[in-house]
Protein backbone atom coordinates (compact mmCIF):
# COMPACT_ATOMS: atom_id res chain seq x y z
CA UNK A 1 -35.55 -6.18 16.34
CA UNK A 2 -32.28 -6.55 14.76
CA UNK A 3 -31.46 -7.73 11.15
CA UNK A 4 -29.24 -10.79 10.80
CA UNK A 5 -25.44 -10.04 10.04
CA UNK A 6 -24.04 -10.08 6.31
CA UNK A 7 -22.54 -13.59 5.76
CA UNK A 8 -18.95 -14.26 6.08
CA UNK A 9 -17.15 -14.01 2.92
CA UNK A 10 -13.39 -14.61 1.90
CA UNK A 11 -11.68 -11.48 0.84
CA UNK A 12 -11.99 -10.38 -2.35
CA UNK A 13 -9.55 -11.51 -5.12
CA UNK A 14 -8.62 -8.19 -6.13
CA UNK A 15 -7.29 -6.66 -2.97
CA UNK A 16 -4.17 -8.69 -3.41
CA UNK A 17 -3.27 -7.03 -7.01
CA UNK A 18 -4.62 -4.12 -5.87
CA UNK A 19 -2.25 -3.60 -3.54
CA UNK A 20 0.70 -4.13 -5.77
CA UNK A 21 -0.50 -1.92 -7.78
CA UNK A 22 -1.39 0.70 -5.66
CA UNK A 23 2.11 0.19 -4.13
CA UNK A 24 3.67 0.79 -7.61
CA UNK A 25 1.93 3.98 -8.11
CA UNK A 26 2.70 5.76 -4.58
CA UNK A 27 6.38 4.69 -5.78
CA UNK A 28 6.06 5.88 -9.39
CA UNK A 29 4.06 9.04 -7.70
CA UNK A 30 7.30 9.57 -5.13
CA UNK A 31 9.48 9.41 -8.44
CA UNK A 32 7.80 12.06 -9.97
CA UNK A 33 7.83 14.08 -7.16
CA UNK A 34 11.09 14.25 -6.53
CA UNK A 35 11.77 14.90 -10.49
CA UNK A 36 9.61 17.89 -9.71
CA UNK A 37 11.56 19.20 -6.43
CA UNK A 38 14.99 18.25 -7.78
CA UNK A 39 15.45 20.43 -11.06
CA UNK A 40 13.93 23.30 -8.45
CA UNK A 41 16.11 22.97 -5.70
CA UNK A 42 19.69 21.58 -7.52
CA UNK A 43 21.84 22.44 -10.50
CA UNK A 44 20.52 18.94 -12.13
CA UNK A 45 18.41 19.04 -15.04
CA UNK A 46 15.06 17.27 -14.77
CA UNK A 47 14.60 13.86 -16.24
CA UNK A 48 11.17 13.81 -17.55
CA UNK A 49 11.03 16.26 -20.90
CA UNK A 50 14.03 13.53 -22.19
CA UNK A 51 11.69 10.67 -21.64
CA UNK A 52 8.71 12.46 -22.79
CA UNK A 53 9.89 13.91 -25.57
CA UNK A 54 10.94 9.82 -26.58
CA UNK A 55 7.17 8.70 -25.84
CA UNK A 56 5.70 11.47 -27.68
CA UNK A 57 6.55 10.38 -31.53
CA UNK A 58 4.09 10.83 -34.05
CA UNK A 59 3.72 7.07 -34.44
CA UNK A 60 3.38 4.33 -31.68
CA UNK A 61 6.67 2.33 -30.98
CA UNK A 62 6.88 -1.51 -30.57
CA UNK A 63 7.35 -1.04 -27.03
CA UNK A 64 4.86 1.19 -25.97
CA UNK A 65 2.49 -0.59 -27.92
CA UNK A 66 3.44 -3.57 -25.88
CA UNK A 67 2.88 -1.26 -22.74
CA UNK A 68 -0.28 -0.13 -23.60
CA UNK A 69 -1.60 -4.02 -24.29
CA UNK A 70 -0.11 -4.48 -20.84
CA UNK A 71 -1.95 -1.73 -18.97
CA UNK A 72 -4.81 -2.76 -20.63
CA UNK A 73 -4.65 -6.49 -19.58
CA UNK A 74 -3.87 -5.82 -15.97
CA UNK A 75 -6.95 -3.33 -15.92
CA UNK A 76 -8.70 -5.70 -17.29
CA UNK A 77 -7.96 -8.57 -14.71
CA UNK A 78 -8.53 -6.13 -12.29
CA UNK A 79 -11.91 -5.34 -13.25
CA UNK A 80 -12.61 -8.93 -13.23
CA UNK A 81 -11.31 -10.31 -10.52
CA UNK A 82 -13.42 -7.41 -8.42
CA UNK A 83 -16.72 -8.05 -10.49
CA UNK A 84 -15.97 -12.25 -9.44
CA UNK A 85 -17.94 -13.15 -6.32
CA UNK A 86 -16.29 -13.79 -3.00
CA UNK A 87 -16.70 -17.13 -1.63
CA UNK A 88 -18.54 -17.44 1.80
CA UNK A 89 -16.68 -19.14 4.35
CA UNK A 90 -19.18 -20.42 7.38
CA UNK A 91 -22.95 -21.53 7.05
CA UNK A 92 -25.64 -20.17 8.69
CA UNK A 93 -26.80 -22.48 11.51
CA UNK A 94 -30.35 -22.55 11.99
CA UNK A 95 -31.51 -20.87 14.88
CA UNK A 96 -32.93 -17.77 16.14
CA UNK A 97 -30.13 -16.52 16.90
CA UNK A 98 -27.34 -14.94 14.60
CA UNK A 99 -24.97 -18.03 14.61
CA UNK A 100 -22.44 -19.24 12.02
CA UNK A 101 -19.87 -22.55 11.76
CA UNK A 102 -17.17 -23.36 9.62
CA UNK A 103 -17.38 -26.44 7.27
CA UNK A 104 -14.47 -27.63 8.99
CA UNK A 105 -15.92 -27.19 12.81
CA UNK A 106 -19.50 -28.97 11.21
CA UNK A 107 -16.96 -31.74 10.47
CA UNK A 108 -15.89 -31.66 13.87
CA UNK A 109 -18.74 -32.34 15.28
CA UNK A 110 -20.25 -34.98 13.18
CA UNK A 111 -16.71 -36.90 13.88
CA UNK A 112 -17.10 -35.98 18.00
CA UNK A 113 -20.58 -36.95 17.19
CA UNK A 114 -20.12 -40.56 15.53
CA UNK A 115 -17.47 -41.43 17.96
CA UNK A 116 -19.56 -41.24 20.71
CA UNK A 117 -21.85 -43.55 19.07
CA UNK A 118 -21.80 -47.44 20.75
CA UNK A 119 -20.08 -49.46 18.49
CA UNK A 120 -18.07 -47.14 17.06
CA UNK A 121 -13.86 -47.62 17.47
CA UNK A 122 -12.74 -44.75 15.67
CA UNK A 123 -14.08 -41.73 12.97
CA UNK A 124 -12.59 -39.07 10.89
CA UNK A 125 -13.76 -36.41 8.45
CA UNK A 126 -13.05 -37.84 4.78
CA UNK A 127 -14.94 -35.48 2.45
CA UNK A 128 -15.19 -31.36 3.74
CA UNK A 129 -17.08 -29.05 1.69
CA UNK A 130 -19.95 -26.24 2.52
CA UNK A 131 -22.87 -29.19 0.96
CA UNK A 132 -21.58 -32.17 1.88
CA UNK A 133 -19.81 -33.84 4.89
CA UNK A 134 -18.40 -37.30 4.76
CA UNK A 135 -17.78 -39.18 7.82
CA UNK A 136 -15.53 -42.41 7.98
CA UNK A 137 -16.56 -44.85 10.65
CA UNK A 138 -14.88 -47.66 11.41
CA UNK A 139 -16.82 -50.24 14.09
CA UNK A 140 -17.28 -53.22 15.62
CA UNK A 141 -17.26 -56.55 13.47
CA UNK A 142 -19.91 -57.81 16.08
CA UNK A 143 -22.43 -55.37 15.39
CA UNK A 144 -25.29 -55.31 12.84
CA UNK A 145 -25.09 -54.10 9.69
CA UNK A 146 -27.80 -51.85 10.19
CA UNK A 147 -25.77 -49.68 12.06
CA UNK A 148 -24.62 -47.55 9.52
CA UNK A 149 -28.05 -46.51 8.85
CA UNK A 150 -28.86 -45.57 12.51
CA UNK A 151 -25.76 -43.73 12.78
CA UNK A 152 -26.67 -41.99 9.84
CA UNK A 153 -30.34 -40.91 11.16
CA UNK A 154 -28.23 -40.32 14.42
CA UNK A 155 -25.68 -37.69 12.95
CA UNK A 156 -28.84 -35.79 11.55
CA UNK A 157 -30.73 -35.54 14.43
CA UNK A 158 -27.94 -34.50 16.60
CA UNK A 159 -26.55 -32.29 13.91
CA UNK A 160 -29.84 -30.74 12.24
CA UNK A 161 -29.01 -27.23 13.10
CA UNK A 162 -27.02 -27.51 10.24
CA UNK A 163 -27.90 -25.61 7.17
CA UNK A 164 -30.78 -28.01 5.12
CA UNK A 165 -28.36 -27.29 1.83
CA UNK A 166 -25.65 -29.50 3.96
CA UNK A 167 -26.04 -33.61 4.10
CA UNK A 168 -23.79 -35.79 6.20
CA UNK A 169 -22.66 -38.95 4.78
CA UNK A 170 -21.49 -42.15 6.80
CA UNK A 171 -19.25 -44.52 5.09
CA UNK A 172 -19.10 -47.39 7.80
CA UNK A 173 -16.02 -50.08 7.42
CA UNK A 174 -15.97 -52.96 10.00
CA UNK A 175 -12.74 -53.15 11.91
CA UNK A 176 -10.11 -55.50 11.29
């Protein structure tokens, strides 16, 4: 027996950062290098002990005060925004099997399913979002205005693989 699959989840807010940081220390760590190699190999003096030597007053400077709060903040923000939980992106249908469906192709249906509905002229998503689907149905002036609710018990029957944390909503406007 196999376990189900870890749900689909957007990618986490940090990677983004990450990256750009990550990408600023391979070129501060290339710098460096070549500050190593360069004094060895050449006549040219190395830049570092200059720039150290200015960093490493007895007292703190303005600026690398302001540096340090800086490195501090983005560590912080990093820390955060990997601690902050990713968003999940599909809902689990119900079934035996392993399935999953974007908010957006749940939508989909419901609209495929209400314009197949008699009486219906035309349908369109209005509201998306992973609890709640809202459904715009225009129909027929000649028809009861009971319809709305049938198309409503309609949608769920025909759409009750759904998750039960998801409700579709029909807002029913008579046609012109």
């Amino acid at each position: 027996m196999t376990g189900r699959a870890a749900e689909p989840r957007r990618r986490a807010a940090a990677t983004t950062v990450s990256f750009l940081l990550s990408l600023a220390l391979g070129v501060a760590g290339v710098l460096l290098a070549l500050d190593a190699v360069l004094p060895a190999t050449t006549a040219h003096d190395s830049a570092l002990p200059p720039l150290l030597a200015d960093l490493d007053g007895l007292t703190a400077s303005a600026a690398t005060t302001a540096a340090g709060a800086g490195v501090v903040l983005v560590g912080a923000v990093l820390v955060l925004s990997a601690l902050v939980p990713r968003r999940r992106t599909h809902l689990r249908l119900r079934s035996e099997a392993d399935a999953w469906i974007t908010p957006r192709a749940a939508a989909a249906l419901a609209v495929r399913s209400a314009s197949r509905h008699p009486g219906v002229v035309g349908a369109d998503a209005e509201r998306i979002a992973r609890r709640r689907i809202v459904v715009g149905v225009t129909r027929d002036s000649e028809r009861s205005d009971d319809a709305a609710d049938v198309l409503q018990e309609s949608l769920r029957a025909e759409l009750a693989r759904l998750p039960a944390t998801t409700t579709v909503e029909v807002r029913s406007r008579v046609a012109p």
